[in-house]
Protein backbone atom coordinates (compact mmCIF):
# COMPACT_ATOMS: atom_id res chain seq x y z
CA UNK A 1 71.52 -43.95 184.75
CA UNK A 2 70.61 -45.98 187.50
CA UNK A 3 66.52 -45.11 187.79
CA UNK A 4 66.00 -46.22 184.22
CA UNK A 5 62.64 -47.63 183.03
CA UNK A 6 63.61 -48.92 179.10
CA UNK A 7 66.83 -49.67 178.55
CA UNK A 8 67.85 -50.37 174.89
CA UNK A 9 71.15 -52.16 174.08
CA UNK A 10 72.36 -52.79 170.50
CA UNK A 11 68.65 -53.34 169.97
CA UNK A 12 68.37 -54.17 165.91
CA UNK A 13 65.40 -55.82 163.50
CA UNK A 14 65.67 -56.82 160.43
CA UNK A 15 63.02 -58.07 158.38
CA UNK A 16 62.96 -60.22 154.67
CA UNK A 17 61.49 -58.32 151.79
CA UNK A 18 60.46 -61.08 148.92
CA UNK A 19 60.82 -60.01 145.39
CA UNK A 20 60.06 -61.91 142.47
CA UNK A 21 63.68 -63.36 140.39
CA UNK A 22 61.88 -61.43 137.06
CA UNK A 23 60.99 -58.04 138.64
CA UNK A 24 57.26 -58.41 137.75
CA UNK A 25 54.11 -58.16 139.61
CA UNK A 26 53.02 -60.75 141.68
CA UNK A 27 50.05 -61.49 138.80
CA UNK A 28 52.55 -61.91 136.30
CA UNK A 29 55.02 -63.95 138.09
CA UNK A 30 52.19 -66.45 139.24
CA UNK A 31 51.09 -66.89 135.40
CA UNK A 32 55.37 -67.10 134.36
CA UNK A 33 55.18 -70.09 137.38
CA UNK A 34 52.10 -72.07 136.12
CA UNK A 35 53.25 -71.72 132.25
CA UNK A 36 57.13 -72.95 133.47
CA UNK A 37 54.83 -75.76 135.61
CA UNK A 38 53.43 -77.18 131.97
CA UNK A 39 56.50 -76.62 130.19
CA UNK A 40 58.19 -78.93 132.62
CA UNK A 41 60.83 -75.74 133.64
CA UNK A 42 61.81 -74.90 136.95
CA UNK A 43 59.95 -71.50 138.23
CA UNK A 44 62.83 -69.44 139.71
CA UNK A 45 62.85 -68.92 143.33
CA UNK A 46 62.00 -65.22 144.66
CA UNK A 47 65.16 -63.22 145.30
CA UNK A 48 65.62 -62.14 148.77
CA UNK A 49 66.38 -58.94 150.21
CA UNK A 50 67.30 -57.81 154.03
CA UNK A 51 65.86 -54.56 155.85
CA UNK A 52 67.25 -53.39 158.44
CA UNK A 53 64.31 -51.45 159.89
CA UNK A 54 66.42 -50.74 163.36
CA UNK A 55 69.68 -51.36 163.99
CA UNK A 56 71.99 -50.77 166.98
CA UNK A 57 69.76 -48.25 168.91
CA UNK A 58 71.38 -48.08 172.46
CA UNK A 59 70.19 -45.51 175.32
CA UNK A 60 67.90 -45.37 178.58
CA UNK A 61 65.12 -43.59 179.70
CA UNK A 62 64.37 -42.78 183.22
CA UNK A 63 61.65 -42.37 185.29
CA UNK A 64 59.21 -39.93 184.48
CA UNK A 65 60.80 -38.76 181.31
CA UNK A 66 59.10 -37.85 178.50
CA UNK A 67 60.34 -38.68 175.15
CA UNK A 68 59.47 -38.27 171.47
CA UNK A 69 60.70 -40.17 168.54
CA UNK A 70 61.24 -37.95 165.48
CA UNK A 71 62.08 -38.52 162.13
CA UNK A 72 61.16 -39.03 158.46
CA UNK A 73 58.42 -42.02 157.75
CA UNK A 74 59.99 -45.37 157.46
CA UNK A 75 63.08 -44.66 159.41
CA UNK A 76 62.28 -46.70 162.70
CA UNK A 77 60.13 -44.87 165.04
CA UNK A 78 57.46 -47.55 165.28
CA UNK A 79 59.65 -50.48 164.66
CA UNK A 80 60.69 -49.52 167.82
CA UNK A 81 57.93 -49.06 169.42
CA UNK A 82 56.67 -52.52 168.76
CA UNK A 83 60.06 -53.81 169.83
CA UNK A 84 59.49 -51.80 173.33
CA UNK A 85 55.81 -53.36 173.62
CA UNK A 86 57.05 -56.79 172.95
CA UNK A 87 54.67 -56.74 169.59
CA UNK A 88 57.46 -58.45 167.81
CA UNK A 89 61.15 -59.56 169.08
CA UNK A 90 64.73 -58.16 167.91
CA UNK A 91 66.49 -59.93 165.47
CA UNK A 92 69.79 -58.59 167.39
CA UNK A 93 70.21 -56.71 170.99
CA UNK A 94 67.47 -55.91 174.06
CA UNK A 95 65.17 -54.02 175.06
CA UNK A 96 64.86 -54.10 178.92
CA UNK A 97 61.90 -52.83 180.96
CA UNK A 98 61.22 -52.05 184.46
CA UNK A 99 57.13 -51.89 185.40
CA UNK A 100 53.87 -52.09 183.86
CA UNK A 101 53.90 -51.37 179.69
CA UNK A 102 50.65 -49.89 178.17
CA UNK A 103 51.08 -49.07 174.48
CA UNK A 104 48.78 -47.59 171.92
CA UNK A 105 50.25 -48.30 168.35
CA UNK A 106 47.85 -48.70 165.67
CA UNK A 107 43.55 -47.32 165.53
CA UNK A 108 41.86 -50.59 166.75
CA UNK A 109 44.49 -53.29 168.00
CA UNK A 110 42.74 -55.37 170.35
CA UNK A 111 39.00 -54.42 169.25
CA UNK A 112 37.14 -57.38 167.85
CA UNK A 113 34.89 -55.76 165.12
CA UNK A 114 31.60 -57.55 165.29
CA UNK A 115 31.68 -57.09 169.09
CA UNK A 116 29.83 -53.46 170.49
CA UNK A 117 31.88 -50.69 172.53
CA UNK A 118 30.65 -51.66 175.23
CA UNK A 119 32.18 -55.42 175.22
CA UNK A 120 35.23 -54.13 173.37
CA UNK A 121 35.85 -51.70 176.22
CA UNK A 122 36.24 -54.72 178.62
CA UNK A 123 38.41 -56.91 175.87
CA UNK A 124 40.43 -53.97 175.55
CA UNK A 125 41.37 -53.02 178.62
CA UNK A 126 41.27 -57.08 179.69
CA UNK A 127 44.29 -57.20 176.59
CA UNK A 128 46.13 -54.01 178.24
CA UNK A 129 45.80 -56.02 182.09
CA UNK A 130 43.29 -54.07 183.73
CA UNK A 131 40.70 -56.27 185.64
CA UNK A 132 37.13 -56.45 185.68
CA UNK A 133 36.87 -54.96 188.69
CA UNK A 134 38.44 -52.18 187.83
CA UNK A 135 37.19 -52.12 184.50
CA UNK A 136 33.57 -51.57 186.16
CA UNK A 137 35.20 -48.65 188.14
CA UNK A 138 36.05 -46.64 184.99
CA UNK A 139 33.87 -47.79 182.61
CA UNK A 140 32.04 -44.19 183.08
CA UNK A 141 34.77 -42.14 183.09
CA UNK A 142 35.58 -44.59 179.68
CA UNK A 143 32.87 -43.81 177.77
CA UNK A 144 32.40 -40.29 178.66
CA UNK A 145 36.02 -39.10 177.39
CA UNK A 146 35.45 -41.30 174.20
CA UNK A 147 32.06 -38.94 173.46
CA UNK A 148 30.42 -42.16 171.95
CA UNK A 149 27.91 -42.71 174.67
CA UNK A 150 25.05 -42.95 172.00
CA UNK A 151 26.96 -45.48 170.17
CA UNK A 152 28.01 -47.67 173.06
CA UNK A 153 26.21 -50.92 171.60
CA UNK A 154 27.05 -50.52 168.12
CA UNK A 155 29.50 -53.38 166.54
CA UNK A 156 32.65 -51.45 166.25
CA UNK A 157 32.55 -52.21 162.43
CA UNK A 158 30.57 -49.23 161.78
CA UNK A 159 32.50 -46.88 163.55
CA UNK A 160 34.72 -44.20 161.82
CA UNK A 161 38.29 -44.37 162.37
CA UNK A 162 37.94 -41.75 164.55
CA UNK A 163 35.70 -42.84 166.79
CA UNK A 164 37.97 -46.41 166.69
CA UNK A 165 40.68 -43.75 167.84
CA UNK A 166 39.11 -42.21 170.58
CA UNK A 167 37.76 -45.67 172.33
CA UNK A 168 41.25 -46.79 171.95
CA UNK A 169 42.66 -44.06 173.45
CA UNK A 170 40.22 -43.96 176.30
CA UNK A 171 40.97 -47.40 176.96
CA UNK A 172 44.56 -47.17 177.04
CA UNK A 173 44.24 -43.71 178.83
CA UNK A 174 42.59 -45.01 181.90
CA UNK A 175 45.18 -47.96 182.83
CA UNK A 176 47.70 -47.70 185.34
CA UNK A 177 50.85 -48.09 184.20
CA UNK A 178 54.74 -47.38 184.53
CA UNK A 179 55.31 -46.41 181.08
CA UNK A 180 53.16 -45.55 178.07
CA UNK A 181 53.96 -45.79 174.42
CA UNK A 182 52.08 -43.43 171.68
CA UNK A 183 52.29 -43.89 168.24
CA UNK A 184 50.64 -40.95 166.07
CA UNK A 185 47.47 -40.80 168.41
CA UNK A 186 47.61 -37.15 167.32
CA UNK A 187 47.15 -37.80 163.69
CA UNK A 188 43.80 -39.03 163.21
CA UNK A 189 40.18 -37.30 165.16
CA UNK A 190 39.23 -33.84 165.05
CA UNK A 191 40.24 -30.56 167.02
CA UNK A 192 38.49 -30.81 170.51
CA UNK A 193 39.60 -34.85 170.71
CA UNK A 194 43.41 -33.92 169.60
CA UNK A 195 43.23 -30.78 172.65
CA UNK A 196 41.67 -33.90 174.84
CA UNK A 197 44.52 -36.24 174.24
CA UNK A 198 46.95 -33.75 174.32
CA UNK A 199 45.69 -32.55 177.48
CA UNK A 200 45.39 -36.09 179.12
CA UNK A 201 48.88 -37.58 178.05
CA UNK A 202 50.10 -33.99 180.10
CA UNK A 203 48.11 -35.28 182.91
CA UNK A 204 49.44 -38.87 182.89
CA UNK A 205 52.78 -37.94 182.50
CA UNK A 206 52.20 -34.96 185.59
CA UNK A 207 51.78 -38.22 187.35
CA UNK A 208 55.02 -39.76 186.65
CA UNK A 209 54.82 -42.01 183.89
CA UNK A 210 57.37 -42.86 181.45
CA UNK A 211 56.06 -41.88 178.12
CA UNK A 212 57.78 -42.97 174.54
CA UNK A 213 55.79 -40.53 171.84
CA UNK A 214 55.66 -40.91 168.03
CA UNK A 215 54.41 -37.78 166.26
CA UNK A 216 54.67 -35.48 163.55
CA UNK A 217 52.85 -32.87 164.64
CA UNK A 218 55.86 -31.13 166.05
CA UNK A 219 54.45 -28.06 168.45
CA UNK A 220 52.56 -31.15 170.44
CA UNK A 221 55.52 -32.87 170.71
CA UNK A 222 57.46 -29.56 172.02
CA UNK A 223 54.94 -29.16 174.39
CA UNK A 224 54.17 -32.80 175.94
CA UNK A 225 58.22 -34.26 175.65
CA UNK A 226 61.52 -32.65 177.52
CA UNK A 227 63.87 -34.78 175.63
CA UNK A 228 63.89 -36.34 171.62
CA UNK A 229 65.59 -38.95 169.61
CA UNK A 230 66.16 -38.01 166.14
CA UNK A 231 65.57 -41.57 163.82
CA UNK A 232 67.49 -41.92 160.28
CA UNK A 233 67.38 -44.85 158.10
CA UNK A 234 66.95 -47.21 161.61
CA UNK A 235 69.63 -45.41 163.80
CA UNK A 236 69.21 -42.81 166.24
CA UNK A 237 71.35 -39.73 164.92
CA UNK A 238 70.45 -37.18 167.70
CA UNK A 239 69.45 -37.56 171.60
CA UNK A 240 69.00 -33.98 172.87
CA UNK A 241 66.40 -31.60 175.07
CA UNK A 242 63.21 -31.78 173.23
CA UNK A 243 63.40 -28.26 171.21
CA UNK A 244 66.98 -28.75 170.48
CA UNK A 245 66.36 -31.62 168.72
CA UNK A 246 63.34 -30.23 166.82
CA UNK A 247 65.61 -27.83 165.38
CA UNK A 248 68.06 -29.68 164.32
CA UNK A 249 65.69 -32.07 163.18
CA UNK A 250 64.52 -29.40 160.96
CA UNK A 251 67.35 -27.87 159.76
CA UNK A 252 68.76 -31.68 158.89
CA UNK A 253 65.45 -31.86 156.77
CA UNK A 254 65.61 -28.31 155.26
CA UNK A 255 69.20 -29.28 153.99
CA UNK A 256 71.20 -26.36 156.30
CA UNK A 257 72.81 -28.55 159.02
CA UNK A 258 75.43 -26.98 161.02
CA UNK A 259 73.79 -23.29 161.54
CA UNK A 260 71.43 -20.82 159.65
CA UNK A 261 72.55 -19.45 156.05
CA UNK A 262 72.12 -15.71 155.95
CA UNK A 263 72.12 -15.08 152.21
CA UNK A 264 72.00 -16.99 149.17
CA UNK A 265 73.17 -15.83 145.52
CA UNK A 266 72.43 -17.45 142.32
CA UNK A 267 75.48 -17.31 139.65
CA UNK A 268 73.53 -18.90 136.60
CA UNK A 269 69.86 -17.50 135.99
CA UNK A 270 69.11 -21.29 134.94
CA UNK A 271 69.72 -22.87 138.08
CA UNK A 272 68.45 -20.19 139.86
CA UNK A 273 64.66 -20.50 141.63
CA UNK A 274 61.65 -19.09 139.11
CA UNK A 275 60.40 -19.73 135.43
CA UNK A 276 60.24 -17.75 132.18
CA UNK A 277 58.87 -15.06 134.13
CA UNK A 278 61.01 -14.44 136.75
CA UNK A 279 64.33 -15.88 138.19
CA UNK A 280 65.83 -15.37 141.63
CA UNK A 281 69.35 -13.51 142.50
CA UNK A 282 69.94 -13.50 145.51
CA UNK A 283 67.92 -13.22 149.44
CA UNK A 284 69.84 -11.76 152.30
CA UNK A 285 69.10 -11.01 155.88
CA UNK A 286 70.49 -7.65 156.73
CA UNK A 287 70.89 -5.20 159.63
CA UNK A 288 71.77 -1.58 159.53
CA UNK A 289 71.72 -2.25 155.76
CA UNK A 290 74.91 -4.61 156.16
CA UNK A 291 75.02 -8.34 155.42
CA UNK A 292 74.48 -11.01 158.65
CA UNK A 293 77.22 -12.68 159.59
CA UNK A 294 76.31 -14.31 162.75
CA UNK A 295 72.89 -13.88 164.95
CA UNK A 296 70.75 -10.68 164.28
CA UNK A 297 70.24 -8.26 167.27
CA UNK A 298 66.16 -8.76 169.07
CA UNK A 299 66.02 -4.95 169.34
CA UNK A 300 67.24 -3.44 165.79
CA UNK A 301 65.41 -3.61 162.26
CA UNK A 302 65.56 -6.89 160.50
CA UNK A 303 65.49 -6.61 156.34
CA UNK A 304 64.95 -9.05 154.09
CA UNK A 305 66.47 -7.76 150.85
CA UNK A 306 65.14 -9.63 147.47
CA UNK A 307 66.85 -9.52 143.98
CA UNK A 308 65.18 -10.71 140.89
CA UNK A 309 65.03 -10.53 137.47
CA UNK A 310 61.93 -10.05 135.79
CA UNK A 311 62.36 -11.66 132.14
CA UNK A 312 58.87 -10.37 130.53
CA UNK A 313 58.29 -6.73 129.76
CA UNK A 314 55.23 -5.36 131.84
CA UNK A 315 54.51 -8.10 133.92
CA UNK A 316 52.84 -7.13 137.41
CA UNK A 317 55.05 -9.21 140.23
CA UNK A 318 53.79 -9.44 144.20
CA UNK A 319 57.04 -10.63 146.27
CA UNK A 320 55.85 -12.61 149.58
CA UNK A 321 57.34 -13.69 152.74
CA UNK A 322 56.59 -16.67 154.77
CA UNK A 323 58.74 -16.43 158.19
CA UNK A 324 58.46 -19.49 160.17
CA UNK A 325 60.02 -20.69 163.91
CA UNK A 326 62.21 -23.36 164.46
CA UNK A 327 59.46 -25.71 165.54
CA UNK A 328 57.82 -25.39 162.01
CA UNK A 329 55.38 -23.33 162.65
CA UNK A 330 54.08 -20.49 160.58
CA UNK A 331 55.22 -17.32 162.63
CA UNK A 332 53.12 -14.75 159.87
CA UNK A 333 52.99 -13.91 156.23
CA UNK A 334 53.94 -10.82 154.52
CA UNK A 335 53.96 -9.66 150.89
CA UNK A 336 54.37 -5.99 149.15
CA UNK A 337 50.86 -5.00 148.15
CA UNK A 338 48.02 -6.29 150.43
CA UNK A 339 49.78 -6.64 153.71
CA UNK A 340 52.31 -3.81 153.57
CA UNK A 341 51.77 -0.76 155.19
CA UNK A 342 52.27 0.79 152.24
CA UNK A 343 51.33 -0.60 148.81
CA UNK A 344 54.95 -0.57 146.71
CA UNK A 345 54.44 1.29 143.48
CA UNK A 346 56.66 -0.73 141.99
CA UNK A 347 54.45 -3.80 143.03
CA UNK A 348 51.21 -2.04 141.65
CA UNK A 349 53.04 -1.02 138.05
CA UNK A 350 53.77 -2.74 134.46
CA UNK A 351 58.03 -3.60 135.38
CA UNK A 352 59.76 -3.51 132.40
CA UNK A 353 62.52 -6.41 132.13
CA UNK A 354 65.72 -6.16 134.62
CA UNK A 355 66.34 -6.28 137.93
CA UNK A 356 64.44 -5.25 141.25
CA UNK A 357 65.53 -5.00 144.62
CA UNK A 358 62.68 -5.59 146.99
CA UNK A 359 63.17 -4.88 150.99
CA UNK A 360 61.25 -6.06 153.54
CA UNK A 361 61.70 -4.44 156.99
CA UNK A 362 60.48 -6.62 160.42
CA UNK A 363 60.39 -4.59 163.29
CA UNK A 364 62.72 -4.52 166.20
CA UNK A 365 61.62 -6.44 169.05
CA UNK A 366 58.62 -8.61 167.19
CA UNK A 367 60.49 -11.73 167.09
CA UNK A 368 61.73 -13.89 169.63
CA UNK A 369 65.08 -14.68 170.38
CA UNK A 370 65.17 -18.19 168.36
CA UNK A 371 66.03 -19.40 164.84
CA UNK A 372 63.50 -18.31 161.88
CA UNK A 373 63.11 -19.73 158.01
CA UNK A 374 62.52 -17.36 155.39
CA UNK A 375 60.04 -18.93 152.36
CA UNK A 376 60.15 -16.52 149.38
CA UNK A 377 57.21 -16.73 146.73
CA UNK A 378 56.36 -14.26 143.73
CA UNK A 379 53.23 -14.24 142.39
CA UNK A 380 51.85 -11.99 139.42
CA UNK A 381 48.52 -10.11 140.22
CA UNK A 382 46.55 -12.80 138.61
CA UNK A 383 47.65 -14.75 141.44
CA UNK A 384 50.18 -17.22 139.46
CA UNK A 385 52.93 -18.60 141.16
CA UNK A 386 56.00 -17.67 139.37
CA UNK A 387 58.56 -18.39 141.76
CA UNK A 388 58.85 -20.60 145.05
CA UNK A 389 62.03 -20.91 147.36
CA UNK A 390 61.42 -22.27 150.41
CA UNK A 391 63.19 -22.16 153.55
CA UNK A 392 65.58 -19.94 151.28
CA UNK A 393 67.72 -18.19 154.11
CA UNK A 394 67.40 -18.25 158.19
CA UNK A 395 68.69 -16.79 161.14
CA UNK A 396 68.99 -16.56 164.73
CA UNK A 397 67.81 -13.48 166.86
CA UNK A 398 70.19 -12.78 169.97
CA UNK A 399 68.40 -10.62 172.63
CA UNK A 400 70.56 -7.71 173.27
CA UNK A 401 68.59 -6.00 175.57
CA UNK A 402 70.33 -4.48 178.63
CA UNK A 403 68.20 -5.51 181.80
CA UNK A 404 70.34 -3.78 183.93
CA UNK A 405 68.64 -0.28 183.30
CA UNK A 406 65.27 -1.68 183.88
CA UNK A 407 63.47 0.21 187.48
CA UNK A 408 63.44 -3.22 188.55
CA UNK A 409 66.88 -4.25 189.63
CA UNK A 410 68.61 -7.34 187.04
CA UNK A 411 71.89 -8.32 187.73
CA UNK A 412 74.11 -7.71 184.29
CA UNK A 413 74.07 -10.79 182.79
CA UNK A 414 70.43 -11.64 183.15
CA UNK A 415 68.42 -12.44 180.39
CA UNK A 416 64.55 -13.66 180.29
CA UNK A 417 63.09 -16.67 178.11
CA UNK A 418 60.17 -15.37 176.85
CA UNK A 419 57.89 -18.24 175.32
CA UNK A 420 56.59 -18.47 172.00
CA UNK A 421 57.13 -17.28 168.72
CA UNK A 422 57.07 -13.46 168.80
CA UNK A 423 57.86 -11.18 171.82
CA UNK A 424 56.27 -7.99 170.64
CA UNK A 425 56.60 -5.26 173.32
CA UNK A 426 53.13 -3.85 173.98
CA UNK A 427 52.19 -1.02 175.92
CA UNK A 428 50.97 -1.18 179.38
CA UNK A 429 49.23 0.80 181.96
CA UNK A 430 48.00 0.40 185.50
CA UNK A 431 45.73 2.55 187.50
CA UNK A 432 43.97 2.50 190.89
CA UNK A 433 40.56 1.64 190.21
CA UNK A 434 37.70 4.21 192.19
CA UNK A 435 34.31 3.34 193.10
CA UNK A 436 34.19 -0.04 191.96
């Protein structure tokens, strides 16, 4: 890459964690010193331990990209950011940077707390190296996306969090810069804010700035970023296109690396999932009533076949399915009595003890052609969880439709990406309207 904005090589930091010699708390080790102090003994010095909080993270990012840092808390996201925004230096390695740098990291750096909104809004932006001048120009535009208008000459001590978020944001929003740096400015304000920043980090990076994105919240970062480092214990483990990286980042946290696992069968009822009331046998995604073996077909059937034992005579069991995407997100629930089209009998009755076979059948052509996880969760009618296995079996839906015997002419090997999580085919009809 030649047109690169951050350049990272071998970048690393490591930091000292101090830890009493004794292993107690920091009370008791005080009180051990003073005693050893009278006693005329030598109070042992605290043992020393190294972190590496990132270590030998190498890549580039180029103008106008927008990328997201994902991973499990603690593994090095932020580090990193801070390292980017010069908030603290590497211990090993650089961090290069072409242009203007505007970060928001934590709610509240650079706000003095006795001072108002109004003259934090000026030390703010003075901190981030806008000018006065142009400071004046925005100040309206400012206030009125933070919504705190009414509060404007309050000491920023009494704000909420919240409102600490959106000034900050504001701020930060509203200087020029080359590249931007986010960390979780998603996680804290309510709804309409979170569509607001959302909506204005689009618009800044429409413009062509560089953005480096922290987050969680995994649809926003699907939608905002085209591209996504995956973070483990300090080291970047993937670098990919945004939503392939989401779903390997989930699959690498669901414990099924390496592809989707069609069924699952339990050998020994006491490792199996469920109680005293219930155990799990097996879950398996089937077509044509025949096992999975690779991707299941967008326009046939899709069952869900359930086995379990039920261990007490009589007992009342509701079997439910949560079906999720590969971003995460809850695609619908399901379950054998209240959202079936059908109640199950067997559902409704007293079971006496054995084992039931429950199917669940998803039409043909509701889901998308992407990778789902299946949740599986029995319940008795009393509404007590008996049994939870989540993310117990996915799979990938392959769109086998044939576009080549559509009225409009596709050549053979066209396909279309439909967006989102289902793709239900609806029906449609157009008319000439009269005497309108």
């Amino acid at each position: 890459m030649t047109n690169w904005m951050i350049k990272s090589e071998a970048l690393g930091k490591q930091y000292t964690l101090h830890r009493n010699a004794t292993g107690t708390s920091p009370l008791a080790a005080a009180a051990d010193g003073i005693r050893a102090i009278f006693k005329g003994k030598k109070t042992p010095a605290p043992a020393k331990e190294k972190l590496w909080a990132v270590r030998d993270v190498t890549f580039e990012i180029s103008e106008g990209e927008r990328v997201a840092l994902i991973g499990a808390n603690g593994s090095g996201k932020s580090t990193l950011l801070k390292l980017l925004s010069r908030v603290t230096e590497p211990t090993e390695g650089q961090a290069l940077i072409r242009g203007r740098v505007n970060s928001l990291l934590e709610v509240g750096t650079g706000f003095h707390p006795d001072l108002s909104g109004r003259e934090n809004i000026f030390l703010n932006a003075s901190l981030l190296g806008m000018s006065r001048d142009e400071t004046h120009r925005k100040f309206d535009m400012i206030v009125a996306f933070a919504g705190i208008s009414r509060f404007l000459d309050e000491a920023v001590k009494h704000y909420s969090s919240g409102m600490q978020l959106r000034l900050a944001f504001s701020v930060a929003a509203h200087v020029e810069s080359d590249i931007l740096l986010l960390d979780e400015v998603l996680a804290v304000g309510d709804l309409v804010f979170q569509d607001q920043c959302q909506n204005k980090i689009a618009e800044i990076a429409d413009a062509g700035t560089t953005i480096v994105f922290v987050s969680h919240a995994l649809s926003s970062v699907a939608e905002l970023c085209n591209r996504a480092m995956i973070f483990e214990q300090g080291h970047i483990v993937e670098d990919k296109p945004v939503k392939q990286a989401i779903s390997h980042y989930i699959e690498r946290a669901r414990g099924i690396e390496g592809g989707c696992r069609q069924a699952v069968h339990y050998g020994a009822p006491e490792t199996a999932p469920g109680n005293h009331v219930v155990r799990l046998r097996s879950v398996s995604v089937l077509q044509n009533n025949k096992p999975v073996e690779k991707a299941v077909l967008l326009n046939r059937d899709i069952e869900i076949e359930i086995i379990y034992g039920n261990l007490v005579p009589d007992s009342k069991l509701r079997v439910c399915l949560l079906i999720s995407d590969h971003l995460g997100n809850d695609v619908f629930i399901t379950d054998n009595i209240y959202t079936a089209k059908r109640e199950d009998m067997v559902a409704l009755s007293p079971q006496e003890t054995g084992f039931y076979r429950s199917l669940c059948c998803i039409p043909a052509g509701l889901l998308n052609d992407i990778k789902y996880f299946v949740t599986l969760l029995i319940y008795d009618h009393g509404d007590v969880r008996h049994l939870l296995a989540q993310n117990v079996v996915s799979f990938d839906v392959k769109d086998d439709t044939d576009y080549s015997k559509h009225l409009v002419h596709f050549p053979a090997d066209y396909c279309i990406r439909v967006p989102g999580t289902v793709r239900q085919n609806l029906s449609w009809h157009t008319e000439k309207a009269e005497n309108l």
